[in-house]
C-alpha atoms as a PDB file:
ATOM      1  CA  UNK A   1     123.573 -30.215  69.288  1.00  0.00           C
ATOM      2  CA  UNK A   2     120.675 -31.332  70.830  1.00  0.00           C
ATOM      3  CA  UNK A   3     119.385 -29.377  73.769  1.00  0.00           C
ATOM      4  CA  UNK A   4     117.854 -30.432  76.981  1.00  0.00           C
ATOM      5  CA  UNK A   5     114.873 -29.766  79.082  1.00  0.00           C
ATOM      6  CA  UNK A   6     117.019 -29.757  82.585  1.00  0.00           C
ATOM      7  CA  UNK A   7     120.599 -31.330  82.652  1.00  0.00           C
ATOM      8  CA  UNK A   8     121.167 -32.698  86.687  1.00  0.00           C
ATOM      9  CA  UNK A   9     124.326 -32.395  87.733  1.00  0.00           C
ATOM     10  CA  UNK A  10     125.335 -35.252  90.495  1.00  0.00           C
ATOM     11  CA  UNK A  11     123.657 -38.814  89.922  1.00  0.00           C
ATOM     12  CA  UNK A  12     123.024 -39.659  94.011  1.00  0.00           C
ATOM     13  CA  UNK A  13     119.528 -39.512  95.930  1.00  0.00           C
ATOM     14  CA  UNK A  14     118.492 -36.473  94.980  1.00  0.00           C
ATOM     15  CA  UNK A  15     119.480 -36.597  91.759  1.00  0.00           C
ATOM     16  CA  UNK A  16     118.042 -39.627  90.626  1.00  0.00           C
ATOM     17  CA  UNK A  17     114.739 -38.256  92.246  1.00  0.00           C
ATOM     18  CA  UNK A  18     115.118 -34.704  89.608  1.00  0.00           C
ATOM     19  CA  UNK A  19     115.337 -37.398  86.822  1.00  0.00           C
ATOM     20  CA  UNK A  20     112.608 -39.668  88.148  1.00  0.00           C
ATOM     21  CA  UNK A  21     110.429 -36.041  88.217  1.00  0.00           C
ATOM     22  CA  UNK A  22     111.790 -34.865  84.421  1.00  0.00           C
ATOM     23  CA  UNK A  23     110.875 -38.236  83.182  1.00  0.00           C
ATOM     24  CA  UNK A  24     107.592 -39.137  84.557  1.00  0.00           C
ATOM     25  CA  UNK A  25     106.769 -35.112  83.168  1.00  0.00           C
ATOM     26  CA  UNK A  26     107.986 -36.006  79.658  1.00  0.00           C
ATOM     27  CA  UNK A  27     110.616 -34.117  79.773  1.00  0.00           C
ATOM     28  CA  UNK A  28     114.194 -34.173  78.466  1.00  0.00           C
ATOM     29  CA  UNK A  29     116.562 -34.651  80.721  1.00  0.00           C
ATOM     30  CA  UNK A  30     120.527 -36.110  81.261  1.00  0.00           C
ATOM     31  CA  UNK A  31     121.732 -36.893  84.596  1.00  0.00           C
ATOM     32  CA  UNK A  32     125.836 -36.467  84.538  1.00  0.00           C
ATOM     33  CA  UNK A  33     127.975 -38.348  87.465  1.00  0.00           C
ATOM     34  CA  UNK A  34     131.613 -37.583  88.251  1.00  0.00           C
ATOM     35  CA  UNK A  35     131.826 -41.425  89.888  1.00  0.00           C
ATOM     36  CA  UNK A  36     129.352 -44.424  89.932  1.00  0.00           C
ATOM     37  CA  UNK A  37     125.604 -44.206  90.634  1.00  0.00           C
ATOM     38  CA  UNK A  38     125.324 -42.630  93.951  1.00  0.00           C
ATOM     39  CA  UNK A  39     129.200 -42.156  94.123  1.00  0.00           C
ATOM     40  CA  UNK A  40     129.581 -40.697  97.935  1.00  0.00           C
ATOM     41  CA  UNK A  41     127.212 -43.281  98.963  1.00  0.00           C
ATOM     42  CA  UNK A  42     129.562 -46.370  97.389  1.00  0.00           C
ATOM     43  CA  UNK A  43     132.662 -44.313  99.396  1.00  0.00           C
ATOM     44  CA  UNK A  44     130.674 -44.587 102.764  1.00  0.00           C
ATOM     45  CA  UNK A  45     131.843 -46.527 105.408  1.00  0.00           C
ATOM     46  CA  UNK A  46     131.375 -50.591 104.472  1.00  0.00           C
ATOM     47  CA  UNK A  47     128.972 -51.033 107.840  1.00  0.00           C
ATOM     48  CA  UNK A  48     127.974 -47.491 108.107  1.00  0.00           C
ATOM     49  CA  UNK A  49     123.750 -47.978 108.803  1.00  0.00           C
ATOM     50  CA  UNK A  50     121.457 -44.795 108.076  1.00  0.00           C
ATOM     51  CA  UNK A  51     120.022 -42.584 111.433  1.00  0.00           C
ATOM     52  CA  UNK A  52     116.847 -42.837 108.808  1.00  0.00           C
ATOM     53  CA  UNK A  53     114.394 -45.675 108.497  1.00  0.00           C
ATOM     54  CA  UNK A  54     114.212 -46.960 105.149  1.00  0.00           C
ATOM     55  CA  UNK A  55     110.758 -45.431 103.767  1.00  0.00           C
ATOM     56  CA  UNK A  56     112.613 -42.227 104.526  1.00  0.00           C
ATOM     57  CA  UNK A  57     115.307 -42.903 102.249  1.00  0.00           C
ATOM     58  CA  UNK A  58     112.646 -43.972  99.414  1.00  0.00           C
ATOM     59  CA  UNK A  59     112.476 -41.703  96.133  1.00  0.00           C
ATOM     60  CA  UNK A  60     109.572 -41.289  93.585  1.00  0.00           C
ATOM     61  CA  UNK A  61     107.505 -43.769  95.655  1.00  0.00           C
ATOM     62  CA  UNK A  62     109.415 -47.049  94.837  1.00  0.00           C
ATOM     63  CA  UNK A  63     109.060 -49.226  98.560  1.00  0.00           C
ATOM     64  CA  UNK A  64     112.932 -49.731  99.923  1.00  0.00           C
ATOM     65  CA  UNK A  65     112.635 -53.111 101.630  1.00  0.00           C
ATOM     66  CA  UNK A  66     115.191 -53.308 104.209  1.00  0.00           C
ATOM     67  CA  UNK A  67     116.294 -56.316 106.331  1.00  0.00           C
ATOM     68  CA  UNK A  68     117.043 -54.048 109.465  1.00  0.00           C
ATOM     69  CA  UNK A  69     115.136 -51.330 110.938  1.00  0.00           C
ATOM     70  CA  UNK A  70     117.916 -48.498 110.017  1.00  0.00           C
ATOM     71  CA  UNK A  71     118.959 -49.589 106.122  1.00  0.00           C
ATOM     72  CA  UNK A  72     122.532 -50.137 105.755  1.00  0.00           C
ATOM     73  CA  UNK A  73     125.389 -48.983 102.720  1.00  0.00           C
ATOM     74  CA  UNK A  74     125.010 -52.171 100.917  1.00  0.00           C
ATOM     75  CA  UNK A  75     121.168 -52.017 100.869  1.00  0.00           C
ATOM     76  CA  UNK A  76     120.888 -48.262 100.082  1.00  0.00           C
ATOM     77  CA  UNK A  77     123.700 -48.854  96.960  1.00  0.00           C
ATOM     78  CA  UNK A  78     121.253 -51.742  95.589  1.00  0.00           C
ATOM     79  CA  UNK A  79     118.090 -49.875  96.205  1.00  0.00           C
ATOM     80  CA  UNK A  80     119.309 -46.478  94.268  1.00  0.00           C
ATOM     81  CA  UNK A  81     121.385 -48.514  91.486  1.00  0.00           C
ATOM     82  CA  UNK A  82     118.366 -50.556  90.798  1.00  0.00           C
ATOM     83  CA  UNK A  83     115.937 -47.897  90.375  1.00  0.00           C
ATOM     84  CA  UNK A  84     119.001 -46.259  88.079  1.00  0.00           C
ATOM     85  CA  UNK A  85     118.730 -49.515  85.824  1.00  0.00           C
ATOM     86  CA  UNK A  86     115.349 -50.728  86.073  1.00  0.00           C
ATOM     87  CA  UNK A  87     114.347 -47.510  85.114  1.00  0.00           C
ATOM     88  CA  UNK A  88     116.510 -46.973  82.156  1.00  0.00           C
ATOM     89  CA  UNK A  89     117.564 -43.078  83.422  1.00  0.00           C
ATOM     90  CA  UNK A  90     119.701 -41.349  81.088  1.00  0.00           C
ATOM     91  CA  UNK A  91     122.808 -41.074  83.176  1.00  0.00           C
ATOM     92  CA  UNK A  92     126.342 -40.337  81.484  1.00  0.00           C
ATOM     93  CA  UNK A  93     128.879 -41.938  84.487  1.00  0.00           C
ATOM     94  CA  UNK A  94     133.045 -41.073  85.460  1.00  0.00           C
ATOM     95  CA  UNK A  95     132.277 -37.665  83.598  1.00  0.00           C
ATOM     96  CA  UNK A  96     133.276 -34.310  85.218  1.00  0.00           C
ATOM     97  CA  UNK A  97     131.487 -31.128  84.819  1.00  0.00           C
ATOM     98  CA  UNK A  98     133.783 -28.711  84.631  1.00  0.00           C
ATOM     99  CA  UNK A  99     131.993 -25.695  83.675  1.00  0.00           C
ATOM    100  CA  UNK A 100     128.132 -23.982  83.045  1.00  0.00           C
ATOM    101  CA  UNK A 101     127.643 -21.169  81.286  1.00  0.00           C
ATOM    102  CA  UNK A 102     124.958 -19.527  81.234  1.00  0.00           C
ATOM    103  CA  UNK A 103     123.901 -17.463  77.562  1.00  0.00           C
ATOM    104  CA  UNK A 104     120.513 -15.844  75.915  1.00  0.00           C
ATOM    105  CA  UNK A 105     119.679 -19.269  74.805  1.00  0.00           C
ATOM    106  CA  UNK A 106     119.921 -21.699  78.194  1.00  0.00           C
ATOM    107  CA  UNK A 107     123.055 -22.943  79.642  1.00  0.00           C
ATOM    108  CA  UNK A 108     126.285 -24.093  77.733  1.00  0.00           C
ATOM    109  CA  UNK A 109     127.756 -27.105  80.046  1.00  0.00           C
ATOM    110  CA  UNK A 110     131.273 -28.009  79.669  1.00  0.00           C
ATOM    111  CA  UNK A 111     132.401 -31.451  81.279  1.00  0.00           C
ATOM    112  CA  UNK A 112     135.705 -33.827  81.081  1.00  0.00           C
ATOM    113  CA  UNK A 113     134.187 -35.597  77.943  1.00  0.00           C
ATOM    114  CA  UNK A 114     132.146 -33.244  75.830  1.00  0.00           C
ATOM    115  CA  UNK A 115     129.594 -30.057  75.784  1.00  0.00           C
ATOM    116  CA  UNK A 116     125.931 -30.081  75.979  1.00  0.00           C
ATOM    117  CA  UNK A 117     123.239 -27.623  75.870  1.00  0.00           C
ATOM    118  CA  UNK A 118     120.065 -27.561  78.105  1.00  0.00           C
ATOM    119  CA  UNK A 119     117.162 -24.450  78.953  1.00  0.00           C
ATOM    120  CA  UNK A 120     117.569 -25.736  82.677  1.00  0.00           C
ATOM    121  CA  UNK A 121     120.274 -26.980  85.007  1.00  0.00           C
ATOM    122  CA  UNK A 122     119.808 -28.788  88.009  1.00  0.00           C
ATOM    123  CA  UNK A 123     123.040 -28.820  90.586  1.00  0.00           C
ATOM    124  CA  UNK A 124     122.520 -31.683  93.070  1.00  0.00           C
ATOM    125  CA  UNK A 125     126.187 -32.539  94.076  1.00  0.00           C
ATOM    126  CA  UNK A 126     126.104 -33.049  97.703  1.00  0.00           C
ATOM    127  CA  UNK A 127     129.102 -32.250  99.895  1.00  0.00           C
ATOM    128  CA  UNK A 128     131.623 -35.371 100.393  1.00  0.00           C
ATOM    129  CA  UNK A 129     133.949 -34.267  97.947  1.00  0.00           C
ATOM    130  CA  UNK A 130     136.052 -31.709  99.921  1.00  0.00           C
ATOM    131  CA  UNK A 131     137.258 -32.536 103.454  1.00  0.00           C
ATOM    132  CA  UNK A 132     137.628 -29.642 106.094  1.00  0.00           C
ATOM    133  CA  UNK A 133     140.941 -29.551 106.429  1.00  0.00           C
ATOM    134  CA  UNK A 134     143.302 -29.136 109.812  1.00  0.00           C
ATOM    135  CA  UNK A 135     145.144 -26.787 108.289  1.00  0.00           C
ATOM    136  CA  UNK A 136     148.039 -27.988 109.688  1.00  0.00           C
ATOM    137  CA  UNK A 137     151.938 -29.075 109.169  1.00  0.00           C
ATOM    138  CA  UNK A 138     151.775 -32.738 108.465  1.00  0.00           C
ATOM    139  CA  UNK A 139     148.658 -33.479 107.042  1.00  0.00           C
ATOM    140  CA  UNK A 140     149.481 -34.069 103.517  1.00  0.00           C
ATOM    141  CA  UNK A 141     151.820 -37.281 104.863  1.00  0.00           C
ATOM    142  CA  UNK A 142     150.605 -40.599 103.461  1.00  0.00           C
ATOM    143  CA  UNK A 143     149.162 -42.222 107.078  1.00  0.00           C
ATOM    144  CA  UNK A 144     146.495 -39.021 107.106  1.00  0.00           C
ATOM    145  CA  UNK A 145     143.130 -40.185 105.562  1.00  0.00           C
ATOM    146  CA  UNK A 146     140.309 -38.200 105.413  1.00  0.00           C
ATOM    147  CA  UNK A 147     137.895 -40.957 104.567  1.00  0.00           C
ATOM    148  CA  UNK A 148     137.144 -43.932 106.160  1.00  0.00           C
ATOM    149  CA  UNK A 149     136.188 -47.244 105.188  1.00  0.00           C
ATOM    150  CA  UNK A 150     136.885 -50.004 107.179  1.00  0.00           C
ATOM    151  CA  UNK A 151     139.033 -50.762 109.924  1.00  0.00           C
ATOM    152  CA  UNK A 152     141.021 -53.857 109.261  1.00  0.00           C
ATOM    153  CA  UNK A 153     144.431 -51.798 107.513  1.00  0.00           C
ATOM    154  CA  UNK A 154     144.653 -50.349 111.063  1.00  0.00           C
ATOM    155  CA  UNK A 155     144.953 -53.805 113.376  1.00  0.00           C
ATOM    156  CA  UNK A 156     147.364 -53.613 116.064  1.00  0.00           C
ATOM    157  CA  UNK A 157     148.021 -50.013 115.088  1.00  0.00           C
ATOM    158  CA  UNK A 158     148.086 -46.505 116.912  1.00  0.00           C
ATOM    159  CA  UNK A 159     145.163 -44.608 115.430  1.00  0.00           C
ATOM    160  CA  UNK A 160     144.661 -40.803 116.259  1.00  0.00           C
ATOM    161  CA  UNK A 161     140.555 -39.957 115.584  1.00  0.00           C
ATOM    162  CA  UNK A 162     140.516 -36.382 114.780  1.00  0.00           C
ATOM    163  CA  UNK A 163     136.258 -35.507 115.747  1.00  0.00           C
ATOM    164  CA  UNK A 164     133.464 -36.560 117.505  1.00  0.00           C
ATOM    165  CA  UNK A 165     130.774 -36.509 114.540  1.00  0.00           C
ATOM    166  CA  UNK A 166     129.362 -40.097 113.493  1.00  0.00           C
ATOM    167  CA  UNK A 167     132.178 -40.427 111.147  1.00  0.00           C
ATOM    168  CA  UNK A 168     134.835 -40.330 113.827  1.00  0.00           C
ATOM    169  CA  UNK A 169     132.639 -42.104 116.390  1.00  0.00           C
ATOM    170  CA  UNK A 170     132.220 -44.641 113.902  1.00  0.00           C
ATOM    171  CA  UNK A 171     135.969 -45.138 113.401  1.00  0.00           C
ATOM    172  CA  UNK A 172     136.684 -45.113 116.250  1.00  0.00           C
ATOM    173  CA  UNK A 173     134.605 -47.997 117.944  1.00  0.00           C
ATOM    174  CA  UNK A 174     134.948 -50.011 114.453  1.00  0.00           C
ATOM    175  CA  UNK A 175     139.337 -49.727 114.498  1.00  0.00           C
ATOM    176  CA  UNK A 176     139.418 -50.267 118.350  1.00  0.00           C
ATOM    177  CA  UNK A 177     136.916 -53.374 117.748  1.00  0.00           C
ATOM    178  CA  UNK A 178     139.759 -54.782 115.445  1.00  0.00           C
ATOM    179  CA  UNK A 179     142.582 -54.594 117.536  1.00  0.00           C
ATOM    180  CA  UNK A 180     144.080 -50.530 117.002  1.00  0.00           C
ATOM    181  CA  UNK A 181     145.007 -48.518 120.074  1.00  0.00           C
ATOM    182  CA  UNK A 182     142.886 -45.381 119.590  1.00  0.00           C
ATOM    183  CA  UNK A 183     142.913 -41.750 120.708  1.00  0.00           C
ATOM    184  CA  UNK A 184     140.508 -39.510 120.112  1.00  0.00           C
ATOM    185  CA  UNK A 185     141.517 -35.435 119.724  1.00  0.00           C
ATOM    186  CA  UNK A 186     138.258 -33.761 119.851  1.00  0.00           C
ATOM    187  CA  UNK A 187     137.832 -29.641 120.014  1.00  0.00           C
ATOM    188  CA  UNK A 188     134.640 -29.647 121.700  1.00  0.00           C
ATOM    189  CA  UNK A 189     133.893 -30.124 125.113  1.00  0.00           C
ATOM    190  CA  UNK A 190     132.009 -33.663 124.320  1.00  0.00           C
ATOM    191  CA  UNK A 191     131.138 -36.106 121.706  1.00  0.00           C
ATOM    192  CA  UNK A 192     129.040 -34.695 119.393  1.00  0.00           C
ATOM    193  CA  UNK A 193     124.517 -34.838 120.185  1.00  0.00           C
ATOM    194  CA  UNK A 194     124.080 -35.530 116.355  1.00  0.00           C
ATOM    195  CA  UNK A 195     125.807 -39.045 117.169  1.00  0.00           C
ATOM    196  CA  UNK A 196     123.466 -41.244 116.325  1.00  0.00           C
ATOM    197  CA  UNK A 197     121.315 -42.810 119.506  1.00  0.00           C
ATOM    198  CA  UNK A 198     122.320 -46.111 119.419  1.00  0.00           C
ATOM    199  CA  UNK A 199     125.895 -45.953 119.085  1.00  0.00           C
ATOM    200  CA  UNK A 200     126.521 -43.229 121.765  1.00  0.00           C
ATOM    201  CA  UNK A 201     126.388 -44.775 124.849  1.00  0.00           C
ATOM    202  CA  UNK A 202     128.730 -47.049 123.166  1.00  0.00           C
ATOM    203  CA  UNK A 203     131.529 -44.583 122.848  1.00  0.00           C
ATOM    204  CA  UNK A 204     130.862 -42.921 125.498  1.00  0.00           C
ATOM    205  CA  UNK A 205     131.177 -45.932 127.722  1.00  0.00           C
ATOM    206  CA  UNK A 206     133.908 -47.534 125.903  1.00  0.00           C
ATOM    207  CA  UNK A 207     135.886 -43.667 126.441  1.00  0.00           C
ATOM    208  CA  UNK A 208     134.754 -43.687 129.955  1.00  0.00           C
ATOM    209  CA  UNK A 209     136.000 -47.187 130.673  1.00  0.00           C
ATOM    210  CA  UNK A 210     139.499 -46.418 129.375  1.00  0.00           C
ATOM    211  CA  UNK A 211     139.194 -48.497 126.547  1.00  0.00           C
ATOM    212  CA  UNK A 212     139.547 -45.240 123.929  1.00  0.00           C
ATOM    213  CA  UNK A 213     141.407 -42.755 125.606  1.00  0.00           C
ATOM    214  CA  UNK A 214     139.470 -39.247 124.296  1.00  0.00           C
ATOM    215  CA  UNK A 215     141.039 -35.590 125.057  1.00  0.00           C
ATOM    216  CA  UNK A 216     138.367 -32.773 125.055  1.00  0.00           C
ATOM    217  CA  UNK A 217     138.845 -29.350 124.015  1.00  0.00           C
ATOM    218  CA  UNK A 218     142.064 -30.523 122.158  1.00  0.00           C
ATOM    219  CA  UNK A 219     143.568 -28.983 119.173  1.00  0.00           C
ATOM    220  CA  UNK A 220     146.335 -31.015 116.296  1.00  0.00           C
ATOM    221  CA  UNK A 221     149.085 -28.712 116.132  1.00  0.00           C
ATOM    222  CA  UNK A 222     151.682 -30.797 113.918  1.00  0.00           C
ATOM    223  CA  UNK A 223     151.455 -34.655 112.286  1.00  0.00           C
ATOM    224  CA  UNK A 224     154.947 -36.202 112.249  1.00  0.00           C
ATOM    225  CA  UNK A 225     155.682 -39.242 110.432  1.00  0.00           C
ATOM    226  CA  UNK A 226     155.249 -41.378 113.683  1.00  0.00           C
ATOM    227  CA  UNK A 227     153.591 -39.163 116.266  1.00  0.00           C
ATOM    228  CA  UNK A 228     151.152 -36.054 116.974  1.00  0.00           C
ATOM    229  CA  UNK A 229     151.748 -33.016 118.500  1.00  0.00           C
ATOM    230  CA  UNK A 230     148.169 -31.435 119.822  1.00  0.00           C
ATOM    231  CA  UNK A 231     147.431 -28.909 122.839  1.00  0.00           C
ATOM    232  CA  UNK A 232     145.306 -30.864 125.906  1.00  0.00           C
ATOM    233  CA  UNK A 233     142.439 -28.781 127.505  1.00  0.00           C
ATOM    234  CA  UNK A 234     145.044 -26.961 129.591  1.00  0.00           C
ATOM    235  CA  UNK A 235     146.813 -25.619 127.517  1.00  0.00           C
ATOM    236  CA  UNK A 236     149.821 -28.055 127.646  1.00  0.00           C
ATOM    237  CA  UNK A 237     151.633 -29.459 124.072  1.00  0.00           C
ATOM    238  CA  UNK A 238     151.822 -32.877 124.222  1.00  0.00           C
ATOM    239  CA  UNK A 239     153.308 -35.791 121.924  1.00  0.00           C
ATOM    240  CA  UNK A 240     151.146 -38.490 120.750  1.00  0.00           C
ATOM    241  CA  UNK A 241     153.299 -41.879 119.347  1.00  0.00           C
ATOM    242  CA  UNK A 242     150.783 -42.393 116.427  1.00  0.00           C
ATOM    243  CA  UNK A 243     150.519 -44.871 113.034  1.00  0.00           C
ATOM    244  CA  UNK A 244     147.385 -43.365 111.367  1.00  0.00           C
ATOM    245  CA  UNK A 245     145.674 -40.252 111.558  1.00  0.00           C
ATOM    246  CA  UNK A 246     141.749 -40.393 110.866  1.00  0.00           C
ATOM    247  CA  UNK A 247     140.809 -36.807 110.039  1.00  0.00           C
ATOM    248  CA  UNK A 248     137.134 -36.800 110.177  1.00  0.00           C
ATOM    249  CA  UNK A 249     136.406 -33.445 110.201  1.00  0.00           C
ATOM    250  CA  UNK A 250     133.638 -33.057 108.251  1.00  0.00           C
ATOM    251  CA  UNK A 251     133.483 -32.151 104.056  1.00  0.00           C
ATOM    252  CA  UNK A 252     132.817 -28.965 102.399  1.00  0.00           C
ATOM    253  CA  UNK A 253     130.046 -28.676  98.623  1.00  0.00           C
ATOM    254  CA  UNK A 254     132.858 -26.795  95.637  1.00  0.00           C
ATOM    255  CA  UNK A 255     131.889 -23.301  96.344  1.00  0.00           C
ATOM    256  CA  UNK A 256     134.346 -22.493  93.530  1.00  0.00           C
ATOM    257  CA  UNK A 257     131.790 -24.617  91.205  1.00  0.00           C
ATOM    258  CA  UNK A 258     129.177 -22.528  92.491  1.00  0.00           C
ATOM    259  CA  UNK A 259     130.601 -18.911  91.839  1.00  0.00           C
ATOM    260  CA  UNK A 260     131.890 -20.420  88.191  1.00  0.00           C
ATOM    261  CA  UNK A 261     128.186 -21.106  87.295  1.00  0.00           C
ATOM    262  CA  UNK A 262     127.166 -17.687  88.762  1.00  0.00           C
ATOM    263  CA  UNK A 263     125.535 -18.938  92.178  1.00  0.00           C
ATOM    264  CA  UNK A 264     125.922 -15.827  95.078  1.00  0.00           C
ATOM    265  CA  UNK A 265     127.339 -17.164  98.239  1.00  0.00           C
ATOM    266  CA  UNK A 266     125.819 -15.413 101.492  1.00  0.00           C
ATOM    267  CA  UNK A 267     127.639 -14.679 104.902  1.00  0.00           C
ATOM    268  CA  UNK A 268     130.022 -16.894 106.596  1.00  0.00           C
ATOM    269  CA  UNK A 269     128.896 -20.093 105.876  1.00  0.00           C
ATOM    270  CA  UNK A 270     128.524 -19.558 101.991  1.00  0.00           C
ATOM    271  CA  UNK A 271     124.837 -20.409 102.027  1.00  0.00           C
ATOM    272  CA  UNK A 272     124.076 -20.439  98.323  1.00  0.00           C
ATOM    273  CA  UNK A 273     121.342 -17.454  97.167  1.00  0.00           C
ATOM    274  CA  UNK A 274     117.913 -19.390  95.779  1.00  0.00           C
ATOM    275  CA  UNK A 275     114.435 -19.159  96.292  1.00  0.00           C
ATOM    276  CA  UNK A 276     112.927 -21.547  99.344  1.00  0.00           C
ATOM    277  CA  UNK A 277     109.444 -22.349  96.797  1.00  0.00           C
ATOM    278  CA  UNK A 278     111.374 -23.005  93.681  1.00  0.00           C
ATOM    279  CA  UNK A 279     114.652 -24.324  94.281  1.00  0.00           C
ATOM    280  CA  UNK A 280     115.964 -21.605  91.798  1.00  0.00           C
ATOM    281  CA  UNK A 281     119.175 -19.893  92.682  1.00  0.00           C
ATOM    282  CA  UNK A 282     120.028 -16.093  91.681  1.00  0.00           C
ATOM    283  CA  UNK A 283     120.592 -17.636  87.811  1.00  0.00           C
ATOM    284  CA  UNK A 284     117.693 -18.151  86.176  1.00  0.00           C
ATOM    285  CA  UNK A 285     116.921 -21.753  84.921  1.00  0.00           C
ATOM    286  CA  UNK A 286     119.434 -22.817  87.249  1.00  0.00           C
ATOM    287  CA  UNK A 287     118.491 -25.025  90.629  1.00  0.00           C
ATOM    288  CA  UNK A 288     120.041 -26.362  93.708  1.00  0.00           C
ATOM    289  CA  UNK A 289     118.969 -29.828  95.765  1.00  0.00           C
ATOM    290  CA  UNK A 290     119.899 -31.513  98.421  1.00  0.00           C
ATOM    291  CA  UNK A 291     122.763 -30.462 100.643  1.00  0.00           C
ATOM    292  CA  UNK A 292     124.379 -28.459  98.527  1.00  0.00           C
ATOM    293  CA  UNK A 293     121.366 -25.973  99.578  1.00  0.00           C
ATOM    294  CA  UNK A 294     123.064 -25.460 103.345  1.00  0.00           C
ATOM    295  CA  UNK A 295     126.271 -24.491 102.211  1.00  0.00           C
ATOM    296  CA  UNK A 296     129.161 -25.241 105.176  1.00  0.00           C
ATOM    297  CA  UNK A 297     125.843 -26.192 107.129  1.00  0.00           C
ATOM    298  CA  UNK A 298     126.019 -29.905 105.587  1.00  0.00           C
ATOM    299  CA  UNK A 299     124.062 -31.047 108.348  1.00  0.00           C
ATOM    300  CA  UNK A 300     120.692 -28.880 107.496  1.00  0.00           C
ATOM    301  CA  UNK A 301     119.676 -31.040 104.134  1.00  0.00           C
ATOM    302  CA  UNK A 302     119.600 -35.148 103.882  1.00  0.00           C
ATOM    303  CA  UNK A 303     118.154 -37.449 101.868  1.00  0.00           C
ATOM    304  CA  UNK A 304     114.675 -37.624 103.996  1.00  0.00           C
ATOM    305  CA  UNK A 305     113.917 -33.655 103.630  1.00  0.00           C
ATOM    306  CA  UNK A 306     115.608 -33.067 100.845  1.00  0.00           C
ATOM    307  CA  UNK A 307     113.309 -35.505  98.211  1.00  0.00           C
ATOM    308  CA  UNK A 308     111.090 -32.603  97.916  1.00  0.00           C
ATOM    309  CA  UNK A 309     113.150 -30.563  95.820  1.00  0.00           C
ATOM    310  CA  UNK A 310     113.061 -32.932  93.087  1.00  0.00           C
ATOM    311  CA  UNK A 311     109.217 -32.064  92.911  1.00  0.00           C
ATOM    312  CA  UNK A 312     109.680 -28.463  93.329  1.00  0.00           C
ATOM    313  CA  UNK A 313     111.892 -27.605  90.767  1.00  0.00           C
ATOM    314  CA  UNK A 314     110.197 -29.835  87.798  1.00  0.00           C
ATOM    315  CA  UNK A 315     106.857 -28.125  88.704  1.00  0.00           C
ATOM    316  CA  UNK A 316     108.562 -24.864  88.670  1.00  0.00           C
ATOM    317  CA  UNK A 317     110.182 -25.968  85.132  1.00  0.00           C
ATOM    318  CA  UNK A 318     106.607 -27.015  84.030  1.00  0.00           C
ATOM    319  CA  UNK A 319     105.256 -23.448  85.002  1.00  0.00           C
ATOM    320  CA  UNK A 320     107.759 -21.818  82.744  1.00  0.00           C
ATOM    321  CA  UNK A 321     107.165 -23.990  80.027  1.00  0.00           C
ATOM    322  CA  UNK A 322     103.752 -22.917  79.907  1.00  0.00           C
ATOM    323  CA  UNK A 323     102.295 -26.615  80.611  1.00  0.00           C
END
């Protein structure tokens, strides 16, 4: 069996940019993908536009030429998948790693199709796998989704938004644009700062005008096959006639993926152990990038800080190597 320089594990952003790095060094390297070329990226939102500009978003210095000042999903899927294919990357797709294992002689990585060896292992799987659940009775019913597309399966429907992150905001304005009757149930006190600029005002007027009806400091208690039971800011239970529930709560990295391939988890939100020059976690030879570095703090890494680590980690590879 053949045995790799650095095997990446997650083919989005970040790592396409570890296997731009491994290649342009000379080194051996296979990128393996669970889903399609940047997988959570395809699963975005159909109109969903970045908060970045689009030379943020760039990798390994290739321009991305954007029609709009903020890039949108369809431009960022063509800009990554072309690089992907252009550049010939060795990229093994719809295969599941399932295991790594780490021996005297590298790491021994187990996925849904076969076994490979490699001295390094790169683990660059981002966080949209896992949604933060409600926890509560209800949720597994069929009209709960916990990702969002678009919003034409939800004309002339009731639609409960569960958040007030971009994902939520986003829902909500999109379904209400097509026709839905929309509540909002939001625990905090307001819609969330990290909304992005431009589409604020928007929800907040469109709340503030009646338009979206929004309860603050509100908490689900119970999903029923055509309503919603939540608690109102005073404390009062309260029955919501509802179609669809939009649970955008936010998404979690596998922390039980982590602790299989030996990664230490520190302090309540799980922030993976590795060092801030090097990208190297508590397991030798093996790395973290992107978002997976912030543990439940998905907001801390993105695409536009997180490029870096791509150059980190080969040089850091390089330096072991000896060259």
């Amino acid at each position: 069996m053949e045995k790799l320089d650095v095997l990446i594990v997650g083919g989005g952003p970040i790592g396409l940019n570890c296997a731009l790095e491994a290649h342009k060094k000379k080194l051996s390297y296979l990128v393996i993908e669970k889903g399609t070329i940047v997988n959570s990226l395809y699963h975005y939102p159909l109109y969903m536009r970045f908060f970045s500009t689009a030379e943020k978003l760039e990798i390994a210095g290739i321009p991305f030429i954007s029609t709009a000042p903020k890039p949108g999903r369809q431009e960022a899927l063509e800009y990554y998948q072309g690089i992907a294919r252009s550049k010939e990357l060795n990229i093994r797709l719809y295969e599941k790693v399932e295991a790594i294992n780490k021996d005297e002689n590298g790491f021994s990585v187990s996925t849904s199709r076969s076994k490979y060896r490699a001295q390094h292992v790169i683990i660059a799987t981002g966080f949209y796998d896992i949604p933060k659940l409600l926890g509560v009775p209800g949720e597994d019913l069929p009209k709960v989704r916990h990702y969002y597309t678009e919003p034409y399966p939800y004309v002339n429907q009731k639609v409960a938004v569960i958040g007030a992150s971009n994902s939520a905001v986003d829902a909500a304005l999109e379904t209400y644009r097509k026709g839905a009757e929309v509540t909002m149930i939001i625990k905090d006190a307001a819609i969330s700062k990290s909304v992005k600029y431009w589409v604020k005002p928007d929800i907040e007027n469109r709340i503030a005008e009646g338009s979206i009806t929004a309860h603050f400091n509100a908490e689900v208690l119970e999903i029923r096959q055509d309503s919603l039971r939540f608690r109102d800011a005073e404390g009062t239970k309260r029955t919501l006639a509802n179609d669809y529930v939009l649970a955008m709560t936010g998404y979690l990295p596998d922390f039980e993926f982590l602790k299989q391939a030996g990664i230490a988890l520190e302090g309540d939100h799980l922030k993976p152990v590795y060092n801030e020059q090097t990208m190297e976690t508590n397991v030798e030879g093996l790395y973290l990038a992107g978002v997976v570095c912030g543990g439940m703090d998905t907001h801390l890494w993105f695409i536009e800080n997180s490029r870096i680590h791509a150059g980190m980690i080969i040089a850091d590879i390089l330096r072991k190597k000896g060259i």
